[in-house]
Every structure is written in C-alpha cells, then in structure tokens.
C-alpha atoms as a PDB file:
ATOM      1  CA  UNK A   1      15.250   1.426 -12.233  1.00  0.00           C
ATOM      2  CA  UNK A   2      13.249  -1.205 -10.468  1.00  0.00           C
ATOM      3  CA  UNK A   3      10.190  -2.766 -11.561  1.00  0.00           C
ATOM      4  CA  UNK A   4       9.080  -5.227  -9.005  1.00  0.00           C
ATOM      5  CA  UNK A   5       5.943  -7.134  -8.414  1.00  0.00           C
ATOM      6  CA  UNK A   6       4.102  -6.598  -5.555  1.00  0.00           C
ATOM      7  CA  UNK A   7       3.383  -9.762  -3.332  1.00  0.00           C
ATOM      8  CA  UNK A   8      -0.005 -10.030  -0.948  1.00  0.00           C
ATOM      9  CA  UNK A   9       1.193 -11.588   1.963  1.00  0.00           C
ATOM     10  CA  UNK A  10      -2.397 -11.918   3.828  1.00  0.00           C
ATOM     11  CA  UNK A  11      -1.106 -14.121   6.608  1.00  0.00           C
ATOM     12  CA  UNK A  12       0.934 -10.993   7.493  1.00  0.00           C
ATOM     13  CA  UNK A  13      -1.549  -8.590   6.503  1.00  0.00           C
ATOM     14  CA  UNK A  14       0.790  -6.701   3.912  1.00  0.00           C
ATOM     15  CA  UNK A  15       1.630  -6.376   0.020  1.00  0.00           C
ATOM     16  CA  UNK A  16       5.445  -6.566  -0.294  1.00  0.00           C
ATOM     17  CA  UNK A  17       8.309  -6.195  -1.917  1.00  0.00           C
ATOM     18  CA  UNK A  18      11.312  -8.368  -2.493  1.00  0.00           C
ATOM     19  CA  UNK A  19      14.073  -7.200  -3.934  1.00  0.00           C
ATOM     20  CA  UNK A  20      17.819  -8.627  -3.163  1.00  0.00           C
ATOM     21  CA  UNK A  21      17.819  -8.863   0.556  1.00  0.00           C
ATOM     22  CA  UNK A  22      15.267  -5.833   1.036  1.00  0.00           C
ATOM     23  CA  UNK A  23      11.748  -5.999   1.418  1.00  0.00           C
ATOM     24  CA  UNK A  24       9.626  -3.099   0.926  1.00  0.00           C
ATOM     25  CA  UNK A  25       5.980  -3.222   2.989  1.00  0.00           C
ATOM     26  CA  UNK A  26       2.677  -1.805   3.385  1.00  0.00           C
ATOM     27  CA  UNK A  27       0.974  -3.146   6.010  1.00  0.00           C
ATOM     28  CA  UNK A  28      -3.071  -2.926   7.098  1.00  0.00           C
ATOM     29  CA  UNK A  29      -5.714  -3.969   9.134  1.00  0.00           C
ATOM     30  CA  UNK A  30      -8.971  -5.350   8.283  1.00  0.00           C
ATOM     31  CA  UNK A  31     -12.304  -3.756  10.345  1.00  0.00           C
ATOM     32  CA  UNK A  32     -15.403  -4.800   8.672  1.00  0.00           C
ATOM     33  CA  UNK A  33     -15.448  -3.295   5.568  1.00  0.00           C
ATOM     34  CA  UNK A  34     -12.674  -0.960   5.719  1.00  0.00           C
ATOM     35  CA  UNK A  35      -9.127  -1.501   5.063  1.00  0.00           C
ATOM     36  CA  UNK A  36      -7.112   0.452   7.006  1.00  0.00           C
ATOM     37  CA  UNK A  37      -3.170   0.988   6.052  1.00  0.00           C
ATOM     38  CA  UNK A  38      -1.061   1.243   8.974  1.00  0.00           C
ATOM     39  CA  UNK A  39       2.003   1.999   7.458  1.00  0.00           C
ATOM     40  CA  UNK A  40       4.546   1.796   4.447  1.00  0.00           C
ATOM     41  CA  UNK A  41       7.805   1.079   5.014  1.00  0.00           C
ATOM     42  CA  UNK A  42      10.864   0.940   2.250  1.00  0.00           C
ATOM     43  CA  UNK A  43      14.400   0.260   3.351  1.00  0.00           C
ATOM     44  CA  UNK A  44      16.989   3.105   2.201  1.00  0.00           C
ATOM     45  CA  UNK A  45      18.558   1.265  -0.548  1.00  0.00           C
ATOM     46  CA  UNK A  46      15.115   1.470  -2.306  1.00  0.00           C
ATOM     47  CA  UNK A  47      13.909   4.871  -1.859  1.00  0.00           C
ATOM     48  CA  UNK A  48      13.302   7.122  -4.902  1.00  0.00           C
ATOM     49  CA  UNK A  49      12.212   4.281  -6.893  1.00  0.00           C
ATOM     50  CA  UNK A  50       8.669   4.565  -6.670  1.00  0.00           C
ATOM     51  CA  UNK A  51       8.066   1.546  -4.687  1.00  0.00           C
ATOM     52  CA  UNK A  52       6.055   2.733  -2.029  1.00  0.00           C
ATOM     53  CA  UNK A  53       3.658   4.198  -4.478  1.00  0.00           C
ATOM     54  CA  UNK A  54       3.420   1.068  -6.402  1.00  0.00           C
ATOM     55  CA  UNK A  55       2.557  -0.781  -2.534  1.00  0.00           C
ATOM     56  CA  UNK A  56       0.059   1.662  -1.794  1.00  0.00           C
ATOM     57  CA  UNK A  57      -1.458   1.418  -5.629  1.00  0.00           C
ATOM     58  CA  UNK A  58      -1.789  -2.394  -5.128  1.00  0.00           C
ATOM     59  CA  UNK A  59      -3.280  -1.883  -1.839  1.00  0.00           C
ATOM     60  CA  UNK A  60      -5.645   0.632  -3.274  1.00  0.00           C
ATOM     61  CA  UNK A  61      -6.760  -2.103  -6.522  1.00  0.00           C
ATOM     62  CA  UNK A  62      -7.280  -4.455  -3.900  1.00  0.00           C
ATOM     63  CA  UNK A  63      -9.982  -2.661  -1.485  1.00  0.00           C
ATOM     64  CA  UNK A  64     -11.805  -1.277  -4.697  1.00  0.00           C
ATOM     65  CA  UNK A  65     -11.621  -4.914  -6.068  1.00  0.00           C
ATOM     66  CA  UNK A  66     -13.732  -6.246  -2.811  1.00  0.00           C
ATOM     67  CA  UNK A  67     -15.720  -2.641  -2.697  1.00  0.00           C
ATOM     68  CA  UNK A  68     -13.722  -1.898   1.093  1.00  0.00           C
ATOM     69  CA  UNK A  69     -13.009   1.481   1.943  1.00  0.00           C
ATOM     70  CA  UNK A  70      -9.993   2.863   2.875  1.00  0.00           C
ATOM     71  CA  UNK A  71      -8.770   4.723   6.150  1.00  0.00           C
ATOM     72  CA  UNK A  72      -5.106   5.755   6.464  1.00  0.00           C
ATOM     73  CA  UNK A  73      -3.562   6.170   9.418  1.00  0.00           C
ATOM     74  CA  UNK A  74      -0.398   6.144   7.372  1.00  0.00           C
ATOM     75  CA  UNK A  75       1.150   9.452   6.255  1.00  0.00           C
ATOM     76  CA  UNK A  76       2.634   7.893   3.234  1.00  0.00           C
ATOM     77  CA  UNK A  77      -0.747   6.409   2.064  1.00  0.00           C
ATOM     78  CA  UNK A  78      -2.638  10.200   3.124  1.00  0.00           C
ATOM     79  CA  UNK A  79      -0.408  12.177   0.765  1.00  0.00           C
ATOM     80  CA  UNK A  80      -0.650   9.300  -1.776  1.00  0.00           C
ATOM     81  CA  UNK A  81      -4.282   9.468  -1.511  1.00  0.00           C
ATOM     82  CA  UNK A  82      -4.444  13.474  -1.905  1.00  0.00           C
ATOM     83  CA  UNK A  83      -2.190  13.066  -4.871  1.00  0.00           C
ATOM     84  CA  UNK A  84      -4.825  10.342  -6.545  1.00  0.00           C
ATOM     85  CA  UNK A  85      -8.113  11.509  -7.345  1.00  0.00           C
ATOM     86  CA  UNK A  86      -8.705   8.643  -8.774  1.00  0.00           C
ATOM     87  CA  UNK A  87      -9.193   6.839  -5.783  1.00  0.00           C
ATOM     88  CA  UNK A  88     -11.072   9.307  -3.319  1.00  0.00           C
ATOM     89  CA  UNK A  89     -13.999   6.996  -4.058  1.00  0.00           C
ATOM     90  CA  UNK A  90     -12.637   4.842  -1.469  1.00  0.00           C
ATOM     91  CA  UNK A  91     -12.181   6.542   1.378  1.00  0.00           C
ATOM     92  CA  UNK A  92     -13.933   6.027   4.412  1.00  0.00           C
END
C-alpha cells in the first residue's frame, strides 16, 4: 500500500518516515565503529505495511556502506536481523 522513502535525519540520529501526519523511526547511536539501533518505532495507522522493515533495511545499507557493525538493542531490528542472512556480516 505504501511505498515511502526513507529519510536520514543524522542531526537526530534516525532514518524516518513521513507519511501524512505520521512519522515512522528507527533511531541509533554511534560508538566507534558500531552502529547500534535503539529502537523502531511506527505509529498504528502504519503497521502491516512493511515500514519498519524498510527503516531497519536502510539502516542496515547504511552501516555496510561505511563498513560499521551493527548491535541491536532493539527487538524489532534482532528478529529482522535473524530473518536476514544477508546481513549477519554486520553484526558486532
């Protein structure tokens, strides 16, 4: 139903999305060279769309794109994660 873009807000430390008056997040924090996701949050109105996994994929094409690993302390990003073997090369 929705295919929205997925904004890096790195004053706020967190990709986002906008969509209407909602605004979906992921947010992290940077130690070293680790990213660690602290959690993903989508308003009501836009779960079952897919939108945190498309958050925690950006966030995921991001570390591998400046070679950070990844540490979740999110359980949204941990199941994600399990789900993906395609990115177990990044975690910490």
């Amino acid at each position: 139903m929705y295919s929205p873009s997925v904004l890096h807000n790195e004053s706020k430390k967190c990709f986002e999305v906008h969509i209407e008056s909602h605004i979906a997040e992921l947010t992290y924090t940077l130690q070293r060279k680790t990213i660690v996701f602290t959690h993903t949050g989508v308003p009501p109105a836009l779960e079952g769309h897919g939108i945190g996994s498309r958050l925690v994929r950006a966030g995921l094409e991001y570390a591998r794109a400046r070679k950070l690993k990844v540490k979740a302390t999110c359980w949204f990003v941990s199941g994600f994660l399990e789900r993906h073997p395609e990115y177990q090369d990044l975690n910490e």
